[in-house]
C-alpha atoms as a PDB file:
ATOM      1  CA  UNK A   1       0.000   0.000   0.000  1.00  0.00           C
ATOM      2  CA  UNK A   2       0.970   3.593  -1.056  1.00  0.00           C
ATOM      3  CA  UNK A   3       0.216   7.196  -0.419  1.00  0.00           C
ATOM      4  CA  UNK A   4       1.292   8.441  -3.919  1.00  0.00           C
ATOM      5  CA  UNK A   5       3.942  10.627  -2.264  1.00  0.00           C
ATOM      6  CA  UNK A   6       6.854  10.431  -4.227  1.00  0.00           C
ATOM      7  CA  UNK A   7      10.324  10.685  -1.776  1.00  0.00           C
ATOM      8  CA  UNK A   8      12.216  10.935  -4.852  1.00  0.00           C
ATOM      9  CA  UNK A   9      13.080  10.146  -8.645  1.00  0.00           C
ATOM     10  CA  UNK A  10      15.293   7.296  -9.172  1.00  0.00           C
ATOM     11  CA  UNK A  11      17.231   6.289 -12.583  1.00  0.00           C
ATOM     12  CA  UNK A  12      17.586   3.109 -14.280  1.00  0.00           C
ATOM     13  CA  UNK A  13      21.183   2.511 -14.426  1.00  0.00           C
ATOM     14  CA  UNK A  14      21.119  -1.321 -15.956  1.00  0.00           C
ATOM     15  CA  UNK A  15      18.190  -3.619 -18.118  1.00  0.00           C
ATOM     16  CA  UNK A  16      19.192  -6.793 -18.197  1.00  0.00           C
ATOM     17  CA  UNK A  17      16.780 -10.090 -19.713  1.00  0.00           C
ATOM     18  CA  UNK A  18      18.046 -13.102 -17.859  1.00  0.00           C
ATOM     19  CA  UNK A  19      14.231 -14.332 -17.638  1.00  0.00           C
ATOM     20  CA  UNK A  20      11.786 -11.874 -16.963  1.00  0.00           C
ATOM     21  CA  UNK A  21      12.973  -8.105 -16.981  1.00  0.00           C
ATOM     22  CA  UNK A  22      15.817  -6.859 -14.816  1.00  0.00           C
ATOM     23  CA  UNK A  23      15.846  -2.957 -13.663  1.00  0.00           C
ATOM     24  CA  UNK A  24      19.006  -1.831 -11.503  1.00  0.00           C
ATOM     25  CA  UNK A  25      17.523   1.488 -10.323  1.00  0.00           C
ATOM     26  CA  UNK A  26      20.033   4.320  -8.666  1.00  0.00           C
ATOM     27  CA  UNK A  27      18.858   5.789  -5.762  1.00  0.00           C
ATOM     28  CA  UNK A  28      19.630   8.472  -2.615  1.00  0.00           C
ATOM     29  CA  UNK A  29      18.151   6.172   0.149  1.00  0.00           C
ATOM     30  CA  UNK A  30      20.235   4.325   2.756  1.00  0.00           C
ATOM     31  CA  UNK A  31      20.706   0.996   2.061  1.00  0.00           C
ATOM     32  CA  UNK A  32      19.632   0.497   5.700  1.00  0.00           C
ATOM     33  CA  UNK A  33      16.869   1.491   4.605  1.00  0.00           C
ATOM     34  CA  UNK A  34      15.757  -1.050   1.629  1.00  0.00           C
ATOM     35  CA  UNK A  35      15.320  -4.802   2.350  1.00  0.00           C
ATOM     36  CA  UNK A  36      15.702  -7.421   0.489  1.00  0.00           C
ATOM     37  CA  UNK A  37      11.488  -8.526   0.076  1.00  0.00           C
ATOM     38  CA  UNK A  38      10.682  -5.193   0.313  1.00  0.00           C
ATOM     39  CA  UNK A  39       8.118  -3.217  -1.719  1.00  0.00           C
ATOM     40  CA  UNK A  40       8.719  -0.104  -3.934  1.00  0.00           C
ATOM     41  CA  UNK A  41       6.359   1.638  -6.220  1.00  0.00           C
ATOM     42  CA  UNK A  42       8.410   2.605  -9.459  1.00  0.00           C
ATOM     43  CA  UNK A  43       5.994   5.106 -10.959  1.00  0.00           C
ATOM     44  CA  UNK A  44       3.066   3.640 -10.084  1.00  0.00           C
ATOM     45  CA  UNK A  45       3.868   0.109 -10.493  1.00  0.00           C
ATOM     46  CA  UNK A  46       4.600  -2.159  -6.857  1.00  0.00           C
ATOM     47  CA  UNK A  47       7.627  -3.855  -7.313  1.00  0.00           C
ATOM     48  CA  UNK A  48       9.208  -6.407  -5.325  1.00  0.00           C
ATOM     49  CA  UNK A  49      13.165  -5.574  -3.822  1.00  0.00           C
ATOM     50  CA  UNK A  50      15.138  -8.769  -5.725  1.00  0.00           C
ATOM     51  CA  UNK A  51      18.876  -7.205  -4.871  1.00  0.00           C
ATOM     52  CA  UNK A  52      20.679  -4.039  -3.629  1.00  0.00           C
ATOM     53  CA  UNK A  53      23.864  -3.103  -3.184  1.00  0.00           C
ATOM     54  CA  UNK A  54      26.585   0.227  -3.439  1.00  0.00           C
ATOM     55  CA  UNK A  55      29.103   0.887  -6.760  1.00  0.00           C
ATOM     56  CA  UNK A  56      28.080   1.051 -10.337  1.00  0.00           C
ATOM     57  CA  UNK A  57      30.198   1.421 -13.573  1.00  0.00           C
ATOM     58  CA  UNK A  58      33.332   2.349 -11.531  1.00  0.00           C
ATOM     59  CA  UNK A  59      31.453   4.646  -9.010  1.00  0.00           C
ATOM     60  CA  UNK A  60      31.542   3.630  -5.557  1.00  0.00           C
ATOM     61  CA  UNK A  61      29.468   6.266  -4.337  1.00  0.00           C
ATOM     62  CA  UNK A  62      25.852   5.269  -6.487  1.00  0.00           C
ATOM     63  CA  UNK A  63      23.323   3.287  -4.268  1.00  0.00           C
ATOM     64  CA  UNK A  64      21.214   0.849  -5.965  1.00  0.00           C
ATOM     65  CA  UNK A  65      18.227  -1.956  -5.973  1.00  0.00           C
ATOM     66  CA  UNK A  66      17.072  -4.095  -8.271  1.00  0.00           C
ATOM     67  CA  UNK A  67      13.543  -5.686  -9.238  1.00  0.00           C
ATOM     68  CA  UNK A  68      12.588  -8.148 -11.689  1.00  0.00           C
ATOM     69  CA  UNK A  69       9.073  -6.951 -13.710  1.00  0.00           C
ATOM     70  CA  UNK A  70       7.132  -9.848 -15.732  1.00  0.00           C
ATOM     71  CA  UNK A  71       6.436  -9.099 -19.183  1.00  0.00           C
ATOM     72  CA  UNK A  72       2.576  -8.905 -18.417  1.00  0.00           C
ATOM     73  CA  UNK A  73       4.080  -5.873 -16.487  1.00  0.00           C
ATOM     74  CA  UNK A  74       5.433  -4.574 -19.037  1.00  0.00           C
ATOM     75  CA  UNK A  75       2.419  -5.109 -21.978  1.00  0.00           C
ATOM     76  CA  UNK A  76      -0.090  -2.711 -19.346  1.00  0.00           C
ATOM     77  CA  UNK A  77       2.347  -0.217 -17.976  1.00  0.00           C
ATOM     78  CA  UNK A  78       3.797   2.950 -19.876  1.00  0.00           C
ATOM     79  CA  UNK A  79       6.500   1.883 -22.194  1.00  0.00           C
ATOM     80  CA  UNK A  80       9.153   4.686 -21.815  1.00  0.00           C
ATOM     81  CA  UNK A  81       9.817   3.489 -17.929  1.00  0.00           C
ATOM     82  CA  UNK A  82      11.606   0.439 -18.970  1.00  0.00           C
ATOM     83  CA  UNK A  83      14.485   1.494 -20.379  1.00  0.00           C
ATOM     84  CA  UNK A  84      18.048   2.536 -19.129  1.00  0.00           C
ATOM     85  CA  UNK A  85      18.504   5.914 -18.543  1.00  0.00           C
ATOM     86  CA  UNK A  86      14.365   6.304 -17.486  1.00  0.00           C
ATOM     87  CA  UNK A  87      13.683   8.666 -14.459  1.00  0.00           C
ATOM     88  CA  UNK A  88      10.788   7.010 -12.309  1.00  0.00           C
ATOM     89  CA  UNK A  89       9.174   8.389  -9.558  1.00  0.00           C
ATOM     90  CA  UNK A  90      10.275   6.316  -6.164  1.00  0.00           C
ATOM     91  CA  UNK A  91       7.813   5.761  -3.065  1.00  0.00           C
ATOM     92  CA  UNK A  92       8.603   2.959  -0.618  1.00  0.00           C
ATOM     93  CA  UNK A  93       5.923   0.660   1.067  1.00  0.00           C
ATOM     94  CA  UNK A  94       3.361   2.378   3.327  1.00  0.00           C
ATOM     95  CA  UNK A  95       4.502   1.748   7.473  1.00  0.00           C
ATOM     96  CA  UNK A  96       1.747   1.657  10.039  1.00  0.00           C
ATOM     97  CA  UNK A  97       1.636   4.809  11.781  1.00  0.00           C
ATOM     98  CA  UNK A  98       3.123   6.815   8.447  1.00  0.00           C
ATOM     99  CA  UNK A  99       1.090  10.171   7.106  1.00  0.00           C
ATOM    100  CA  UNK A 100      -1.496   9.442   4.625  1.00  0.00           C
ATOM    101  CA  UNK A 101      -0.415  12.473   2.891  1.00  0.00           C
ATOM    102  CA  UNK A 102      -2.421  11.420  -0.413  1.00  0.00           C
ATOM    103  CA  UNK A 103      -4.285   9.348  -1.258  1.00  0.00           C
ATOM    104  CA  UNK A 104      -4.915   4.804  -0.669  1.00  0.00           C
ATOM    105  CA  UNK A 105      -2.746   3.732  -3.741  1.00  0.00           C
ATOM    106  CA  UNK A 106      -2.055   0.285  -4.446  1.00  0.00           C
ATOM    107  CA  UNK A 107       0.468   0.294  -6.875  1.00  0.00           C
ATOM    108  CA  UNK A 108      -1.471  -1.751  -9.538  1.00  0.00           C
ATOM    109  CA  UNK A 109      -1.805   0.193 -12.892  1.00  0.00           C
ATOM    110  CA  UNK A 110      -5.213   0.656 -14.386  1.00  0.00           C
ATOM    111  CA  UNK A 111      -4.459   1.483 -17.815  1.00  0.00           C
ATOM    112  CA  UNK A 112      -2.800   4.501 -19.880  1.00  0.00           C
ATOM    113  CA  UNK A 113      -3.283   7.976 -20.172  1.00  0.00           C
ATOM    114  CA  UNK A 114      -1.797  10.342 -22.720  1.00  0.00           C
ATOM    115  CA  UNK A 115      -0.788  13.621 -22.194  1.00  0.00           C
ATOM    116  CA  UNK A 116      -3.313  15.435 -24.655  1.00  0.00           C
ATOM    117  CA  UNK A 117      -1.967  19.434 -23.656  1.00  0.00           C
ATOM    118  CA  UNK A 118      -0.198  21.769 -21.681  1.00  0.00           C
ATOM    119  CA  UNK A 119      -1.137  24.910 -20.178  1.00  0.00           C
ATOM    120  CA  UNK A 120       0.861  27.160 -18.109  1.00  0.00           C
ATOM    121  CA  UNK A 121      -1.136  29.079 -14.968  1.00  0.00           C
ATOM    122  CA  UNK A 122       0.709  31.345 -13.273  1.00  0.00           C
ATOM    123  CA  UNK A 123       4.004  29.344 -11.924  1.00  0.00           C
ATOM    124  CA  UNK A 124       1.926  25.733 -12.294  1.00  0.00           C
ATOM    125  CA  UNK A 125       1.293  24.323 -15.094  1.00  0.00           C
ATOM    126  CA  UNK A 126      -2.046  22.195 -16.197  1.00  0.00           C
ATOM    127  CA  UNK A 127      -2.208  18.990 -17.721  1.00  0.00           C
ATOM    128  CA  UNK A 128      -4.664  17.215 -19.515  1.00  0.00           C
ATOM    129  CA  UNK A 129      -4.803  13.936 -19.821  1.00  0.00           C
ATOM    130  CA  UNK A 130      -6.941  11.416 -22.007  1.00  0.00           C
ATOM    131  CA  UNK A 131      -8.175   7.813 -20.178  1.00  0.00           C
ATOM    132  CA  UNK A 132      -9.778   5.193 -22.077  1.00  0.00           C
ATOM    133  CA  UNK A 133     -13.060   4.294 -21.937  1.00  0.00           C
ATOM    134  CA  UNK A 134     -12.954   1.916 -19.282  1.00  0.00           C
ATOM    135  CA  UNK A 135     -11.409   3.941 -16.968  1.00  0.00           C
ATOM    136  CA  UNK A 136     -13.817   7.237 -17.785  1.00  0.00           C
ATOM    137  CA  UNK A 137     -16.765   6.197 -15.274  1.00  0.00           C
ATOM    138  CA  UNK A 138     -13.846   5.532 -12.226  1.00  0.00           C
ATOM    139  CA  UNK A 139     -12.614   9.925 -12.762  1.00  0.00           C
ATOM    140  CA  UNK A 140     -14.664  12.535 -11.404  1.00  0.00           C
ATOM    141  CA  UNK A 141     -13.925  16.001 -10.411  1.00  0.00           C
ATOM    142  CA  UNK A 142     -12.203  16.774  -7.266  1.00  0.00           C
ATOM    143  CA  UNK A 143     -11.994  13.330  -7.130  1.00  0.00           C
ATOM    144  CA  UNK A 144      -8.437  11.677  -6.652  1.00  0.00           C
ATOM    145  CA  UNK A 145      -6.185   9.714  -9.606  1.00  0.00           C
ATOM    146  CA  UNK A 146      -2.423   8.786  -9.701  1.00  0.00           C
ATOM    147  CA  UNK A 147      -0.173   9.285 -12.293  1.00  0.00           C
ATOM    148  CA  UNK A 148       2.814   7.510 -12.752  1.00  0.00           C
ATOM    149  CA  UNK A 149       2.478   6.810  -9.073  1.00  0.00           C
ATOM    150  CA  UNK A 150       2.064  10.417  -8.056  1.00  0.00           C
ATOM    151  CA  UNK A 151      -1.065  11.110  -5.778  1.00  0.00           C
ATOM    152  CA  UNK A 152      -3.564  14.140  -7.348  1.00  0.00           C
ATOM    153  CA  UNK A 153      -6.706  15.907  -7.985  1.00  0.00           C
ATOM    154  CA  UNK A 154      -8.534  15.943 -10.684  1.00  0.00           C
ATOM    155  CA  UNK A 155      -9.630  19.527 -11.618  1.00  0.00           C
ATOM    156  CA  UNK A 156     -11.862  18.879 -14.566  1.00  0.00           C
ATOM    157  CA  UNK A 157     -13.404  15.596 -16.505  1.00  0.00           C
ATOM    158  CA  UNK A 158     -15.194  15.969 -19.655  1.00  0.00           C
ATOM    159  CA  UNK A 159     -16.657  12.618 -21.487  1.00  0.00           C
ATOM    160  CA  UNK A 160     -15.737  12.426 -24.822  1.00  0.00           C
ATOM    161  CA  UNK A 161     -17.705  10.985 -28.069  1.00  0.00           C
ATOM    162  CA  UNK A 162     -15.696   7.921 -28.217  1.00  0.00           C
ATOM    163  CA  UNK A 163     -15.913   6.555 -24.793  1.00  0.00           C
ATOM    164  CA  UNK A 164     -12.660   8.009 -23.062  1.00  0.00           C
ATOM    165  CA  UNK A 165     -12.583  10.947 -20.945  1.00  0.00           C
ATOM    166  CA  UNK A 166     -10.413  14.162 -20.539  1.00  0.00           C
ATOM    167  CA  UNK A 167      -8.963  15.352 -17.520  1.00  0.00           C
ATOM    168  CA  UNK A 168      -7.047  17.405 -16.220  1.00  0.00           C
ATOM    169  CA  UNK A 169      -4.484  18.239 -13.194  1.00  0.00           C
ATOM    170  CA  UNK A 170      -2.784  21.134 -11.651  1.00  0.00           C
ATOM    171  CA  UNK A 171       0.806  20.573 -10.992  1.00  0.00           C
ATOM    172  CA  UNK A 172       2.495  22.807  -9.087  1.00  0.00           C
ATOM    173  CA  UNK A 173       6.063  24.058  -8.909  1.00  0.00           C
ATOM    174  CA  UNK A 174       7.230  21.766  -6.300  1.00  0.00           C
ATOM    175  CA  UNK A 175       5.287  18.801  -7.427  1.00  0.00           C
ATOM    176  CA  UNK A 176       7.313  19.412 -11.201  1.00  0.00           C
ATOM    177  CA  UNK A 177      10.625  19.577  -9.265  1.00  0.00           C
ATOM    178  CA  UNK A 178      10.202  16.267  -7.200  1.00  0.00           C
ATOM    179  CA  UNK A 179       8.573  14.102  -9.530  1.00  0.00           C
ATOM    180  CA  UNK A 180       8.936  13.216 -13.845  1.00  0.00           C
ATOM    181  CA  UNK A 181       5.282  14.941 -14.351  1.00  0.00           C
ATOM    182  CA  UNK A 182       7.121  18.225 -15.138  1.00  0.00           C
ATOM    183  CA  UNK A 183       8.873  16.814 -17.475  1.00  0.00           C
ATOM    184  CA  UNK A 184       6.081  15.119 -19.655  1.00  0.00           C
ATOM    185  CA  UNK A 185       5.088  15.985 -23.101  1.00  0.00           C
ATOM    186  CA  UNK A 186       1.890  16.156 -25.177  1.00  0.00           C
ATOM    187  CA  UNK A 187       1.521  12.547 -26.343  1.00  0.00           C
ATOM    188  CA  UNK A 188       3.270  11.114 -23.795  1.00  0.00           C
ATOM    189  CA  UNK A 189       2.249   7.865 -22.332  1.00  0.00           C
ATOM    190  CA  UNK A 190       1.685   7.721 -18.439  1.00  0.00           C
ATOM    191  CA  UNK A 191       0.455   5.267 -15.845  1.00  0.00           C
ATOM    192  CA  UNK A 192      -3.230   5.768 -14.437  1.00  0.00           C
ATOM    193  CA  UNK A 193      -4.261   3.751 -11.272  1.00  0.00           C
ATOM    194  CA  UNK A 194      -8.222   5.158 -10.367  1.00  0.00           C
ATOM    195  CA  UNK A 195      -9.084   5.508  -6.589  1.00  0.00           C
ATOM    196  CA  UNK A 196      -9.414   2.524  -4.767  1.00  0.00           C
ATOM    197  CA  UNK A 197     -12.682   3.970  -3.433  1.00  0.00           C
ATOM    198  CA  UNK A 198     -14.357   4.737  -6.750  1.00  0.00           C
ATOM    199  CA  UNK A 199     -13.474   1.047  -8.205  1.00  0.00           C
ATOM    200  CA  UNK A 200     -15.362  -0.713  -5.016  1.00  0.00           C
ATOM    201  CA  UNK A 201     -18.788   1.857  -5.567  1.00  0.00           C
ATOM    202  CA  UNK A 202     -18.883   1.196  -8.960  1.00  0.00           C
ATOM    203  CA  UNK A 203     -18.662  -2.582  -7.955  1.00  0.00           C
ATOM    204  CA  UNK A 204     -21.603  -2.471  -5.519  1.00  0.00           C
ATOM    205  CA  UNK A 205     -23.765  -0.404  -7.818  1.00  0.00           C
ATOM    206  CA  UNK A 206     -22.914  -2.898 -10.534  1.00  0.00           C
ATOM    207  CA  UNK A 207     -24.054  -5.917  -8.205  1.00  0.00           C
ATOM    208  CA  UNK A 208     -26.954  -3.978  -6.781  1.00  0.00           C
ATOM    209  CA  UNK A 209     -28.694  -3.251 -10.629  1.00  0.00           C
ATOM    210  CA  UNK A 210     -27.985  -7.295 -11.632  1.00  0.00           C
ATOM    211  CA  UNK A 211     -29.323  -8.379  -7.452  1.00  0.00           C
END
């Protein structure tokens, strides 16, 4: 479980394919502070600790972990994350007793949104986004949504003739510094996980129209 606060942006240093798909991931954290086991959500997507360690490419000083994604992964999450060189947003495993700062995340991936535009306002910037159709009934206004495992609002929602809807999200100055969303681009792919709390009322209305 996740909060969809993002503690900071990690790198892919290494891919490697010895059976499913290999990510060594740089990162600030102690390795005190990482176990073996343990669960990190890698913009938006909970992976599983496989292997961590200090030193990479001749640099002593880079910290690292490692996790092994399965290629159904892969097929429903953005593509652009699974590459060397790919900045993803980093949030450890939710403790007992930790600040709900966001939102409930789980760290399972919905589908994909596309960045449809761009809009500076003021020092923030707004972004809308495009969901596919079966996602559109889970996003309402003022309603919560994460994106590429960053908690938000949703400002506006607007159905659209084919099904999908179109969102959008306010991102502030900090929120661009700390996380990849300020560095997305119209057309670019992103991971959408709906709230929690949306997908179990739609479930219950669905069950209560076919009791």
């Amino acid at each position: 479980m996740f909060t969809g606060i993002i503690v900071e942006v990690g790198k892919v240093l290494a891919v490697a394919t010895p059976g499913d798909t290999r990510l060594t991931i740089a990162t600030a954290r102690s390795q005190c502070t990482i176990a073996i086991g343990a669960s990190i959500a890698c913009s938006g997507v909970c992976l599983t600790v496989v292997e961590k360690g200090t030193g990479f490419a001749g640099d002593p000083a880079v910290g690292w972990f490692a996790v092994d994604v399965s290629g159904e992964t892969i097929k429903c999450t953005a593509p652009a994350q699974w590459h060397a060189g790919a900045r993803l947003n980093l949030e450890p495993a939710l403790k007992l007793g930790d600040e709900l700062g966001g939102h409930i995340v789980t760290g399972h991936v919905d589908g994909l949104g596309e960045v449809a535009a761009i809009t500076p306002e003021g020092a923030s910037r707004r972004i809308d986004f495009i969901a596919p159709a079966d996602l559109a009934a889970y996003i309402a206004a003022k309603g919560s949504i994460t994106i590429d495992g960053v908690s938000l609002t949703v400002n506006t929602v607007a159905d659209q003739p084919d099904g999908r809807a179109r969102f959008s999200v306010n991102i502030i100055p900090h929120t661009a510094d700390v996380t990849t969303l300020g560095a997305l681009v119209p057309g670019a792919q992103v991971n959408l996980e709906i709230d929690v709390l949306a997908r179990y009322l739609m479930r219950m209305q669905t069950a209560a129209r076919t009791a």
